[in-house]
PDB file of N, CA and C in Angstrom:
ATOM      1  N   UNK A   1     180.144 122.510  69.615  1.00  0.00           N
ATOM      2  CA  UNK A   1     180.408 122.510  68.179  1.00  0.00           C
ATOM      3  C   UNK A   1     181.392 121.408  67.856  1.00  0.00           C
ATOM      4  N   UNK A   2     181.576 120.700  66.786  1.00  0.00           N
ATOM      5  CA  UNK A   2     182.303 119.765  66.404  1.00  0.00           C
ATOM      6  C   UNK A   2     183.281 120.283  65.268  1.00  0.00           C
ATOM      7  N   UNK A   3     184.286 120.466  65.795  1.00  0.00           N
ATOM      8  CA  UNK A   3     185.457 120.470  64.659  1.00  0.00           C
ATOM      9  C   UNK A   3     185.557 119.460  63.165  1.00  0.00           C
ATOM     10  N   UNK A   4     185.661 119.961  62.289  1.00  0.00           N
ATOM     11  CA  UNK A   4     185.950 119.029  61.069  1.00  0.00           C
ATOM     12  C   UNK A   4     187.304 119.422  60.696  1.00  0.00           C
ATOM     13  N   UNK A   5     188.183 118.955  60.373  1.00  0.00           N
ATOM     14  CA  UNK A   5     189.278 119.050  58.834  1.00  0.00           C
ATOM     15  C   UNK A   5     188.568 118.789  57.481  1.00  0.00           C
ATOM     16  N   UNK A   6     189.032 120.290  56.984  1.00  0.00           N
ATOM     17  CA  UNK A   6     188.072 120.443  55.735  1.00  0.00           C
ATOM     18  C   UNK A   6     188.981 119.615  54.762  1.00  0.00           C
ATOM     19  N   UNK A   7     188.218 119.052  53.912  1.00  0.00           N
ATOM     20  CA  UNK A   7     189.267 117.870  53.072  1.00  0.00           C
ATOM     21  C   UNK A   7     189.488 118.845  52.005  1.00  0.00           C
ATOM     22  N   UNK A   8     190.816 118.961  51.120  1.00  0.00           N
ATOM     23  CA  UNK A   8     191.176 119.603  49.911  1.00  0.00           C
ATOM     24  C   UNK A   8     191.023 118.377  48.885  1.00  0.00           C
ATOM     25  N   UNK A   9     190.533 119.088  47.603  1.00  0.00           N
ATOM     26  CA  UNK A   9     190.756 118.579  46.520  1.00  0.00           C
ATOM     27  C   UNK A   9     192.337 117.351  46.382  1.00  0.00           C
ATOM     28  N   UNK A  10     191.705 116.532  45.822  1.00  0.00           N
ATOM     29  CA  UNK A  10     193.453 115.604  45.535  1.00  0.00           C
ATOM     30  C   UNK A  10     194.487 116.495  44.515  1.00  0.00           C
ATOM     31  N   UNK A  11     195.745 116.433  45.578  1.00  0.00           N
ATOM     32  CA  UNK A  11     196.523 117.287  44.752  1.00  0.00           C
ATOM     33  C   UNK A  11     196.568 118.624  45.148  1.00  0.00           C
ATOM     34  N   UNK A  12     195.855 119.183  45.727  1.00  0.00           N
ATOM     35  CA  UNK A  12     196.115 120.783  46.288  1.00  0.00           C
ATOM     36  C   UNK A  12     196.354 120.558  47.806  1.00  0.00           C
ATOM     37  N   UNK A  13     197.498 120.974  48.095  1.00  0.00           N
ATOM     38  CA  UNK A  13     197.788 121.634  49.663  1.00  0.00           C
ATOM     39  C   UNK A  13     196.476 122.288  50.078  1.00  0.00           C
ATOM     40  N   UNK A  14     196.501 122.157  51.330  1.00  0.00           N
ATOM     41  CA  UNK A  14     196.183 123.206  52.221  1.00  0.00           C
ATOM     42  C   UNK A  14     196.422 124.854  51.889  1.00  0.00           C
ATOM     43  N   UNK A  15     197.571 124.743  51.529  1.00  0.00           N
ATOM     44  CA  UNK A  15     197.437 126.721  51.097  1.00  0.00           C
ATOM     45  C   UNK A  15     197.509 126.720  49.816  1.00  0.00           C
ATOM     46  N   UNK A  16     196.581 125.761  49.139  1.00  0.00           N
ATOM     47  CA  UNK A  16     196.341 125.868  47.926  1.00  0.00           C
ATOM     48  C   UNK A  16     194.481 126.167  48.008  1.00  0.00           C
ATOM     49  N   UNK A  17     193.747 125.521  48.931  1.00  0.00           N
ATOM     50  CA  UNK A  17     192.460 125.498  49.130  1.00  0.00           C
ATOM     51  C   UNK A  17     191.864 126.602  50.004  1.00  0.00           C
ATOM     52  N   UNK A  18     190.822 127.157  49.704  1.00  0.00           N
ATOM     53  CA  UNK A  18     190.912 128.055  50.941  1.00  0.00           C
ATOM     54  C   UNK A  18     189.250 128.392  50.529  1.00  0.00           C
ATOM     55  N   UNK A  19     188.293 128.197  51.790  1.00  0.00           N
ATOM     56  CA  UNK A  19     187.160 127.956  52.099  1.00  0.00           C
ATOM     57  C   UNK A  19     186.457 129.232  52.907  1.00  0.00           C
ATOM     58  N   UNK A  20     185.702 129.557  52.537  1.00  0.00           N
ATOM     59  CA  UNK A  20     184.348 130.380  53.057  1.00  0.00           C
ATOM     60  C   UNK A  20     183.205 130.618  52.688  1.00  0.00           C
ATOM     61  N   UNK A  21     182.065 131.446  53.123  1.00  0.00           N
ATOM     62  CA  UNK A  21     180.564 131.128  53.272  1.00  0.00           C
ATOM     63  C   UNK A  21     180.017 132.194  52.878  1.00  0.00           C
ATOM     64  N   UNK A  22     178.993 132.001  52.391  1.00  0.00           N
ATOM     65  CA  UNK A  22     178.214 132.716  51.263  1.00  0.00           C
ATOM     66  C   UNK A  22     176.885 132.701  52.030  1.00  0.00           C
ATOM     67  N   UNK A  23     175.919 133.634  52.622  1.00  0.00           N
ATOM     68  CA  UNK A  23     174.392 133.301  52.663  1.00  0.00           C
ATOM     69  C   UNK A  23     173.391 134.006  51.945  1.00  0.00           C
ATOM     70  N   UNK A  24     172.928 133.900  51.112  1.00  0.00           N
ATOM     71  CA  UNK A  24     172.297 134.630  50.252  1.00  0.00           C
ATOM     72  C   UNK A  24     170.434 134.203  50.905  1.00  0.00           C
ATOM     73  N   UNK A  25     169.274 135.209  50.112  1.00  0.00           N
ATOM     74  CA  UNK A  25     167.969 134.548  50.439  1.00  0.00           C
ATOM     75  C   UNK A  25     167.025 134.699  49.039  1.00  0.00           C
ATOM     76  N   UNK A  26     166.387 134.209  49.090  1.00  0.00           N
ATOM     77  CA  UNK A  26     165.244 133.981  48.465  1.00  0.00           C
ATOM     78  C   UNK A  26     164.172 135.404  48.195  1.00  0.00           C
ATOM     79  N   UNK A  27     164.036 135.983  47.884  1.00  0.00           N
ATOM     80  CA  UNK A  27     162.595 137.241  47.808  1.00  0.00           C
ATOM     81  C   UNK A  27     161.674 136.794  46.530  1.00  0.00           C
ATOM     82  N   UNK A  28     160.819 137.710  46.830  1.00  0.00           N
ATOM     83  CA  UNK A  28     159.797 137.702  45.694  1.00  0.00           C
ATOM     84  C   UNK A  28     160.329 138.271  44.734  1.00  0.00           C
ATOM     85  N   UNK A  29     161.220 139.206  45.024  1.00  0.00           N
ATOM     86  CA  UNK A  29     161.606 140.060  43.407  1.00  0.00           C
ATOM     87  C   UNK A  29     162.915 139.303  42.702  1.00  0.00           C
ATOM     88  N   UNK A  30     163.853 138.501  43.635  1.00  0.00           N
ATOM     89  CA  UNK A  30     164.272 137.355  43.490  1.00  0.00           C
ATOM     90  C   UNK A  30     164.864 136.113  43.817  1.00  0.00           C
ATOM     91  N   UNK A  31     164.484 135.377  42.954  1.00  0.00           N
ATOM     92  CA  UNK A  31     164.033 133.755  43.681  1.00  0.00           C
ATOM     93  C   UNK A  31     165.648 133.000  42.413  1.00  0.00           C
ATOM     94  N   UNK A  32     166.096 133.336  41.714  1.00  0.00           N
ATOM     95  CA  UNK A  32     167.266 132.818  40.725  1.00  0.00           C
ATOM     96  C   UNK A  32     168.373 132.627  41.467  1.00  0.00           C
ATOM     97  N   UNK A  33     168.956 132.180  41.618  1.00  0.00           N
ATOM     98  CA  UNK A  33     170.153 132.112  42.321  1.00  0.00           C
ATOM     99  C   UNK A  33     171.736 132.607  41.249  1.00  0.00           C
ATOM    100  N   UNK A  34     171.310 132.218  39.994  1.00  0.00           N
ATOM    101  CA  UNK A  34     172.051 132.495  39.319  1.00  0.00           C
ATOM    102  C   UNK A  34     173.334 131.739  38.753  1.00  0.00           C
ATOM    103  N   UNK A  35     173.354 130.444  39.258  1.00  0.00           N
ATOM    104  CA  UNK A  35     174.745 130.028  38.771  1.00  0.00           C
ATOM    105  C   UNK A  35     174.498 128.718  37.812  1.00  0.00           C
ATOM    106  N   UNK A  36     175.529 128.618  36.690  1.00  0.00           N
ATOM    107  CA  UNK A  36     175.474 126.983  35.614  1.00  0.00           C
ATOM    108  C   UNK A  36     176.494 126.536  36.547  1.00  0.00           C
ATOM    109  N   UNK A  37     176.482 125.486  36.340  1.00  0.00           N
ATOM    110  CA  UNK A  37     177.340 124.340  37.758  1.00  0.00           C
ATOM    111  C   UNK A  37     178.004 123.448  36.517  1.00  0.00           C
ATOM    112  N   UNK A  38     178.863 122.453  37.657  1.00  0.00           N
ATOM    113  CA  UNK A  38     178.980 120.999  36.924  1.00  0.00           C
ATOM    114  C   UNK A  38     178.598 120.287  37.991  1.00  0.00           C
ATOM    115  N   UNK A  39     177.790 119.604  38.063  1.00  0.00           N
ATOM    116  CA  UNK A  39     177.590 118.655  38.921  1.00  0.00           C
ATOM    117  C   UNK A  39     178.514 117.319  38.907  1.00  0.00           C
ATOM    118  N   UNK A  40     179.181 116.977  37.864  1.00  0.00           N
ATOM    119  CA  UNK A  40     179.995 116.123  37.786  1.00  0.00           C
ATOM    120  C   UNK A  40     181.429 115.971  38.110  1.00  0.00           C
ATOM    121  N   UNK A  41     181.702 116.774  39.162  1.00  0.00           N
ATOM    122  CA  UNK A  41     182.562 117.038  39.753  1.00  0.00           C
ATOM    123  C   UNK A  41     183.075 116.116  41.133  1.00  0.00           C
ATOM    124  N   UNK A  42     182.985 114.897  41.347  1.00  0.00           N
ATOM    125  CA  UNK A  42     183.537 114.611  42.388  1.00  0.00           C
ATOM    126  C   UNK A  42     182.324 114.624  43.763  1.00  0.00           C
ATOM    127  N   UNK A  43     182.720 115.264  44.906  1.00  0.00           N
ATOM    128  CA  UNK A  43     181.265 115.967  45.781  1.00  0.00           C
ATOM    129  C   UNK A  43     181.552 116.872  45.696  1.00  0.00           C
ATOM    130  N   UNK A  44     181.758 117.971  45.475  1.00  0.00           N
ATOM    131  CA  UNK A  44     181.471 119.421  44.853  1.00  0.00           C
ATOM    132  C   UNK A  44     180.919 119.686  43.844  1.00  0.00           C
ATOM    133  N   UNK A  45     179.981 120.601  43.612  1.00  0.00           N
ATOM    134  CA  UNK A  45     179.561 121.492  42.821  1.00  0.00           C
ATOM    135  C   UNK A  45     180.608 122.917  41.979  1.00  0.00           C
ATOM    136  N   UNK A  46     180.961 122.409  40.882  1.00  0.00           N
ATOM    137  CA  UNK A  46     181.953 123.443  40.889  1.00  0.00           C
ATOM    138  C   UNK A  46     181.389 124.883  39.849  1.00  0.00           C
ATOM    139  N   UNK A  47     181.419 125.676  40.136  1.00  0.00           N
ATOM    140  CA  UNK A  47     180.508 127.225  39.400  1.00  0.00           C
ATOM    141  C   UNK A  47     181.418 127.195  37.887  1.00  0.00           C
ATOM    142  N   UNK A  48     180.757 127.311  37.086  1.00  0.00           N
ATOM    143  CA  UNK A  48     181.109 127.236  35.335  1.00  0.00           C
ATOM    144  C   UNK A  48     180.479 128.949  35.043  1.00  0.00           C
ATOM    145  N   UNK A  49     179.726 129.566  35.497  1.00  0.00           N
ATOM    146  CA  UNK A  49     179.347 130.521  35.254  1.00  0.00           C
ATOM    147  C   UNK A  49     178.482 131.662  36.161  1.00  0.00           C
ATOM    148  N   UNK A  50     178.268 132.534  36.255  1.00  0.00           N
ATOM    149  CA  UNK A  50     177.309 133.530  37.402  1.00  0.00           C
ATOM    150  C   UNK A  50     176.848 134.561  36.436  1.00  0.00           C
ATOM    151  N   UNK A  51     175.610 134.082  36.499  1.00  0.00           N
ATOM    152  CA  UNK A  51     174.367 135.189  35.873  1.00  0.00           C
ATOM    153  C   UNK A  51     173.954 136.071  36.443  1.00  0.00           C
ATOM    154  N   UNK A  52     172.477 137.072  36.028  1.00  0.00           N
ATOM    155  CA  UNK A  52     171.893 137.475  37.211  1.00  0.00           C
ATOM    156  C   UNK A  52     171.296 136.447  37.707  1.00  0.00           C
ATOM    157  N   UNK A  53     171.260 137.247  39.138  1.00  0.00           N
ATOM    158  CA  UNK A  53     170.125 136.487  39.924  1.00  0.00           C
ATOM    159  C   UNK A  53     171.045 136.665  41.190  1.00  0.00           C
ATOM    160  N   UNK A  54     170.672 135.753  42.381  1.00  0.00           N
ATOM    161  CA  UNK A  54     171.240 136.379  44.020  1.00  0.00           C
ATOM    162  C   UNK A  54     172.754 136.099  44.404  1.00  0.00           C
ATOM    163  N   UNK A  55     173.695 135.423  43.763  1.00  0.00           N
ATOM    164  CA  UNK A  55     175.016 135.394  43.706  1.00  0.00           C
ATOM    165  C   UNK A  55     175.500 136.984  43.120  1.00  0.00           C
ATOM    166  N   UNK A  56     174.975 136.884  42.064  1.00  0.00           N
ATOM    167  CA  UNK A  56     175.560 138.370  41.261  1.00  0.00           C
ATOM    168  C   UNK A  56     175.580 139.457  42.238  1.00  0.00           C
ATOM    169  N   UNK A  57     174.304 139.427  42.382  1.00  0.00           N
ATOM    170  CA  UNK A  57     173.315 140.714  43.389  1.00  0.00           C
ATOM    171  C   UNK A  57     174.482 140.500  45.093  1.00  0.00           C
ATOM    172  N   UNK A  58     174.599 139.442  45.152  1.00  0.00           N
ATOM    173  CA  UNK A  58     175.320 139.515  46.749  1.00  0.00           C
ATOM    174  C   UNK A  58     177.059 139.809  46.419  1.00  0.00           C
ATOM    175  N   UNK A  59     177.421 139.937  45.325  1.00  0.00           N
ATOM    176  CA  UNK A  59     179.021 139.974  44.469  1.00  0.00           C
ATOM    177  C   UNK A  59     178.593 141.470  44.186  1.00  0.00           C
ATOM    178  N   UNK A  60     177.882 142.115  44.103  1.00  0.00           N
ATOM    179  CA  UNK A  60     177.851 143.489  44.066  1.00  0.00           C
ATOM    180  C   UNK A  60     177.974 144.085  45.456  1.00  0.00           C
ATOM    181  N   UNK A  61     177.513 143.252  46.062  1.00  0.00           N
ATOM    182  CA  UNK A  61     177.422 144.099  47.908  1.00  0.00           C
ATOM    183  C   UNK A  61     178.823 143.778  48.068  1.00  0.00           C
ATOM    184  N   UNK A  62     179.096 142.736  47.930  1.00  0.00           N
ATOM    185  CA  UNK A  62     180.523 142.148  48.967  1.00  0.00           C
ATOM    186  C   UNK A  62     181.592 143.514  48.409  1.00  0.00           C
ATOM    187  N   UNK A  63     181.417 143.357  46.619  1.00  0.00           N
ATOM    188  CA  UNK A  63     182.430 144.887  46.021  1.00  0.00           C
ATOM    189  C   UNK A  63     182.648 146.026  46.918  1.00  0.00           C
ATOM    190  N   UNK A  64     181.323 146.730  47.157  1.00  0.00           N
ATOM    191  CA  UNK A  64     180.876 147.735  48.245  1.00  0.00           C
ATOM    192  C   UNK A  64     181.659 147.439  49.276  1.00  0.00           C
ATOM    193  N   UNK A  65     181.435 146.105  50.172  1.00  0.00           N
ATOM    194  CA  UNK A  65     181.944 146.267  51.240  1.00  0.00           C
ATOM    195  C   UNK A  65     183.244 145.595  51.664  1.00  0.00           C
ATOM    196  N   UNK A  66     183.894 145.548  50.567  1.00  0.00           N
ATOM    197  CA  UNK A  66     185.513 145.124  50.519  1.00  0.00           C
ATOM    198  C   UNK A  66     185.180 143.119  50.937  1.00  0.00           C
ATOM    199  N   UNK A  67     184.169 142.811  50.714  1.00  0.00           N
ATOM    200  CA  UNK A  67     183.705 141.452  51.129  1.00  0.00           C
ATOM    201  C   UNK A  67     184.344 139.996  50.251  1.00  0.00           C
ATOM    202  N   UNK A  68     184.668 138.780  50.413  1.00  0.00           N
ATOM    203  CA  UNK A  68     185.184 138.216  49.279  1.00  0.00           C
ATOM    204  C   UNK A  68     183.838 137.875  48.137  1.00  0.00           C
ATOM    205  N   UNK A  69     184.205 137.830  46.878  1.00  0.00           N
ATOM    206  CA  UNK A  69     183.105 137.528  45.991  1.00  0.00           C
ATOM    207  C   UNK A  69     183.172 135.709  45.301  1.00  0.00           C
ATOM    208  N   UNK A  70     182.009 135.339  44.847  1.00  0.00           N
ATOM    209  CA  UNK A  70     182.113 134.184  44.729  1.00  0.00           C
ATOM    210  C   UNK A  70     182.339 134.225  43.511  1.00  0.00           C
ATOM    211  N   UNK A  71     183.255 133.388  42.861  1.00  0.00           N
ATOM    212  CA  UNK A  71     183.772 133.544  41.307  1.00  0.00           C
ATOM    213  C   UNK A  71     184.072 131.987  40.949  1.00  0.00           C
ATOM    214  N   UNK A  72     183.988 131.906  39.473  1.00  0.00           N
ATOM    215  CA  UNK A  72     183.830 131.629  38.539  1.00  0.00           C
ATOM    216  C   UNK A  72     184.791 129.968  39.034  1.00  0.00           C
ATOM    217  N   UNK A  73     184.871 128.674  39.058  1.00  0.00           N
ATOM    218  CA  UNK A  73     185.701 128.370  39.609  1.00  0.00           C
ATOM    219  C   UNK A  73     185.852 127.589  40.566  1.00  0.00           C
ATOM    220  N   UNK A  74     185.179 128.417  41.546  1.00  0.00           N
ATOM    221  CA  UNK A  74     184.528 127.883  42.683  1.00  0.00           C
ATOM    222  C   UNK A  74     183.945 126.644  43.060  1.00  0.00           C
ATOM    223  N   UNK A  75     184.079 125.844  44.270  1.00  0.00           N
ATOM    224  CA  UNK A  75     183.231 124.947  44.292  1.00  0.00           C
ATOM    225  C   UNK A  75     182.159 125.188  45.487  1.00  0.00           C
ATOM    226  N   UNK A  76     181.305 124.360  45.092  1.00  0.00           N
ATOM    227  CA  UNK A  76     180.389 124.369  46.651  1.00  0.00           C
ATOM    228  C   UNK A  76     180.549 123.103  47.307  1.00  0.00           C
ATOM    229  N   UNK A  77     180.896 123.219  48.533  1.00  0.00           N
ATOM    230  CA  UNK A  77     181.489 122.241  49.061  1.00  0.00           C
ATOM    231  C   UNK A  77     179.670 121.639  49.791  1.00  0.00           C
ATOM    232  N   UNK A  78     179.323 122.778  50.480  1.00  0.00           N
ATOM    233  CA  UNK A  78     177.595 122.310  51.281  1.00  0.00           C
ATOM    234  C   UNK A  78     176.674 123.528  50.996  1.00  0.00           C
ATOM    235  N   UNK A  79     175.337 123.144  50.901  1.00  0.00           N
ATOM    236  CA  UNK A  79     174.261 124.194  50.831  1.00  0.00           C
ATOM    237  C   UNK A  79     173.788 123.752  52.362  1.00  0.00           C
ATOM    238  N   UNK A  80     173.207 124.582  52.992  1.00  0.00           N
ATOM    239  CA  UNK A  80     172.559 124.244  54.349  1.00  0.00           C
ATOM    240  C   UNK A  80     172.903 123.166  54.945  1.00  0.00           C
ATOM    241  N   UNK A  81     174.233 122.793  55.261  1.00  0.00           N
ATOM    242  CA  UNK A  81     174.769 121.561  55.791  1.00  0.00           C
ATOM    243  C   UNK A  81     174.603 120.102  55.075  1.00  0.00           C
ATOM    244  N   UNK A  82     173.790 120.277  53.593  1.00  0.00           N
ATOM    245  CA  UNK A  82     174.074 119.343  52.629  1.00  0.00           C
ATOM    246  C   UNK A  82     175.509 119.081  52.290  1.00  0.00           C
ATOM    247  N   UNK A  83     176.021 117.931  52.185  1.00  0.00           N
ATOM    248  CA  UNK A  83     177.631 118.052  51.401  1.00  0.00           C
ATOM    249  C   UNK A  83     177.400 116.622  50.678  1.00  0.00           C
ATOM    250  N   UNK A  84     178.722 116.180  49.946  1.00  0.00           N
ATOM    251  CA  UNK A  84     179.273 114.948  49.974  1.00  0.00           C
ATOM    252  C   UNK A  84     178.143 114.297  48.344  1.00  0.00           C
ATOM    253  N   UNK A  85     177.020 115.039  47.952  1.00  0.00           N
ATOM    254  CA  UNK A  85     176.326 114.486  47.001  1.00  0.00           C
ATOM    255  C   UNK A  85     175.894 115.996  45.933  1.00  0.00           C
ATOM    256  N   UNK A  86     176.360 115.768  45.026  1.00  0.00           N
ATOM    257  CA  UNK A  86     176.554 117.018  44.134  1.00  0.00           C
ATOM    258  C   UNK A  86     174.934 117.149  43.971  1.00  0.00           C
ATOM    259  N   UNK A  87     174.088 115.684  43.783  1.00  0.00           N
ATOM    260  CA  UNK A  87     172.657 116.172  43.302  1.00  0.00           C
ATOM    261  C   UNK A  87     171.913 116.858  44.433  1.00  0.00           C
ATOM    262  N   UNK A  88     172.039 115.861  45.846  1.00  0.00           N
ATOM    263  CA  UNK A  88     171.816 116.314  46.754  1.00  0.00           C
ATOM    264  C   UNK A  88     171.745 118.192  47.379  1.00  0.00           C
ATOM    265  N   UNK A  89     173.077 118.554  46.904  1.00  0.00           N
ATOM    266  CA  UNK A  89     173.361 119.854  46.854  1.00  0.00           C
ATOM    267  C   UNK A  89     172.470 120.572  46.034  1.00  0.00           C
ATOM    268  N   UNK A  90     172.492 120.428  44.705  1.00  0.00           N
ATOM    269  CA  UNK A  90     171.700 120.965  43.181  1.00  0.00           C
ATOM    270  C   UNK A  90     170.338 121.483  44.186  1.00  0.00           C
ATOM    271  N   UNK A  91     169.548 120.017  44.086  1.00  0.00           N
ATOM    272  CA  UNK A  91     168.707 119.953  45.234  1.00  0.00           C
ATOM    273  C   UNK A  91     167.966 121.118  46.106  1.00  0.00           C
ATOM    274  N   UNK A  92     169.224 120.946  47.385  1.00  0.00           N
ATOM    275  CA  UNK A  92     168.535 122.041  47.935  1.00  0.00           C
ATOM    276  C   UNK A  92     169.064 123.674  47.533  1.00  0.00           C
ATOM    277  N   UNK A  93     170.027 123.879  46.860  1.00  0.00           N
ATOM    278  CA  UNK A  93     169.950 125.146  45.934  1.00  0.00           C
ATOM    279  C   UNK A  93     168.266 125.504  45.748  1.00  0.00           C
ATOM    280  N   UNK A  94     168.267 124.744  44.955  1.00  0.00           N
ATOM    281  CA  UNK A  94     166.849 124.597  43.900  1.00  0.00           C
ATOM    282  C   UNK A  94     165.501 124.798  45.303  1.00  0.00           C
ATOM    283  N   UNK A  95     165.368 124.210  46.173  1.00  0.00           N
ATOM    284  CA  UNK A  95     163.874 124.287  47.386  1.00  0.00           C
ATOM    285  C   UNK A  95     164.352 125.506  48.222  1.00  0.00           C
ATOM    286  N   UNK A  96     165.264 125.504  48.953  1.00  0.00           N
ATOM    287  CA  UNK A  96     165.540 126.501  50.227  1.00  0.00           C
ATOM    288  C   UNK A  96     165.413 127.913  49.522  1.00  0.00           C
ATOM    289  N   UNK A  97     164.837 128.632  50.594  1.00  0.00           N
ATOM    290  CA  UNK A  97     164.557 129.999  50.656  1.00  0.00           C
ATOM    291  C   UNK A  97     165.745 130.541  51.214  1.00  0.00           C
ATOM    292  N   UNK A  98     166.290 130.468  52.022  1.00  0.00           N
ATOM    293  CA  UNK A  98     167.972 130.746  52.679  1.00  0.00           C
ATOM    294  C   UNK A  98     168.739 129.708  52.303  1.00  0.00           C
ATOM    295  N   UNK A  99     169.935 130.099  51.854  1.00  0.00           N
ATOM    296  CA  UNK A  99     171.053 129.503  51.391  1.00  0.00           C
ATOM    297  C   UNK A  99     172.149 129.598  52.184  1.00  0.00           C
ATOM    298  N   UNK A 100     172.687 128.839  52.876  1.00  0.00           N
ATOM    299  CA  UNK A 100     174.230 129.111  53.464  1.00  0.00           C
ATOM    300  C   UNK A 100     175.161 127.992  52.687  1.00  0.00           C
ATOM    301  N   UNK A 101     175.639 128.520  51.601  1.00  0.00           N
ATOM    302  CA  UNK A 101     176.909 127.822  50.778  1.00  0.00           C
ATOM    303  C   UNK A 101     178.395 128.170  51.516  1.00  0.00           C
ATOM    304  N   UNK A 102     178.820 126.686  51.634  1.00  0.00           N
ATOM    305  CA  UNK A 102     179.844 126.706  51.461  1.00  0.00           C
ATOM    306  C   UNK A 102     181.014 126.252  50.845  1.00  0.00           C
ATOM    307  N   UNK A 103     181.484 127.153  50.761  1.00  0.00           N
ATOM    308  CA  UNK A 103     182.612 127.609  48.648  1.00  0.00           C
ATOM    309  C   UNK A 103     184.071 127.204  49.154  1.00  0.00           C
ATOM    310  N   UNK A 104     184.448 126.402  48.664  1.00  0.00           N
ATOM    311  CA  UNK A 104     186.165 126.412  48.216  1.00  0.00           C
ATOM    312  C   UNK A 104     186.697 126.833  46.871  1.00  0.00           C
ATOM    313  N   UNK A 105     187.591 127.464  47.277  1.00  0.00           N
ATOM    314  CA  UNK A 105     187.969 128.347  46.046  1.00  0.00           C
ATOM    315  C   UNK A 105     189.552 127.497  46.091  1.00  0.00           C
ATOM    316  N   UNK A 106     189.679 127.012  44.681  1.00  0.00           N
ATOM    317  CA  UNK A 106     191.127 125.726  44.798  1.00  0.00           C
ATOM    318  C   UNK A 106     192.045 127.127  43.778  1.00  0.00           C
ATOM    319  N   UNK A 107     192.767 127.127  44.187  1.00  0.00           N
ATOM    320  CA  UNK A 107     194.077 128.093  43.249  1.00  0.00           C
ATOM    321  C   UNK A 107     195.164 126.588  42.628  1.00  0.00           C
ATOM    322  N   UNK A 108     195.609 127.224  41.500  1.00  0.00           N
ATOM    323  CA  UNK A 108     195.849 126.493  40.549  1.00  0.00           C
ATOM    324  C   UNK A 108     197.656 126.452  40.684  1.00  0.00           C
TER     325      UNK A 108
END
């Protein structure tokens, strides 16, 4: 495995940033993922909003199971080892049937 240093936003410390992973999937009953973005963010994707659809639906389980939830805020740093290109990201949101996001959550 190859170690990275996860880069923080300019301007936030290290214990200002704080990063983890989301895998949600695809079904027939649903295929939405659920989130308005900004894509104009730098290389992150940063979440402006969460609808229904499989974010919501997986923010109801995590509740249940004391799990962290993905909120409002948020950025996506990579979808399936995509990073570094916000469209790129959009992208594979939008094709993949499995999703493994990964979210930095920047505190203010």
């Amino acid at each position: 495995a190859v170690l990275t240093t996860p880069r923080i936003d300019e301007g936030k410390s290290q214990a200002q940033a704080d990063d983890f992973e989301v895998e949600v999937m695809r079904t027939d009953e649903e295929k939405r993922i659920g989130l308005e973005v900004d894509r104009f963010n730098g290389d992150t994707v940063e979440i402006l909003t969460i609808k229904e659809g499989l974010i919501a639906a997986y923010n109801e389980q995590a509740r249940i199971e004391g799990r962290r939830e993905v909120k409002v805020g948020d950025h996506i740093i990579s979808v399936n080892g995509i990073s570094g290109s916000p469209g790129r990201i959009v992208e594979t949101v939008a094709k993949a049937t499995v999703l493994k996001l990964s979210l930095r959550s920047v505190k203010s």
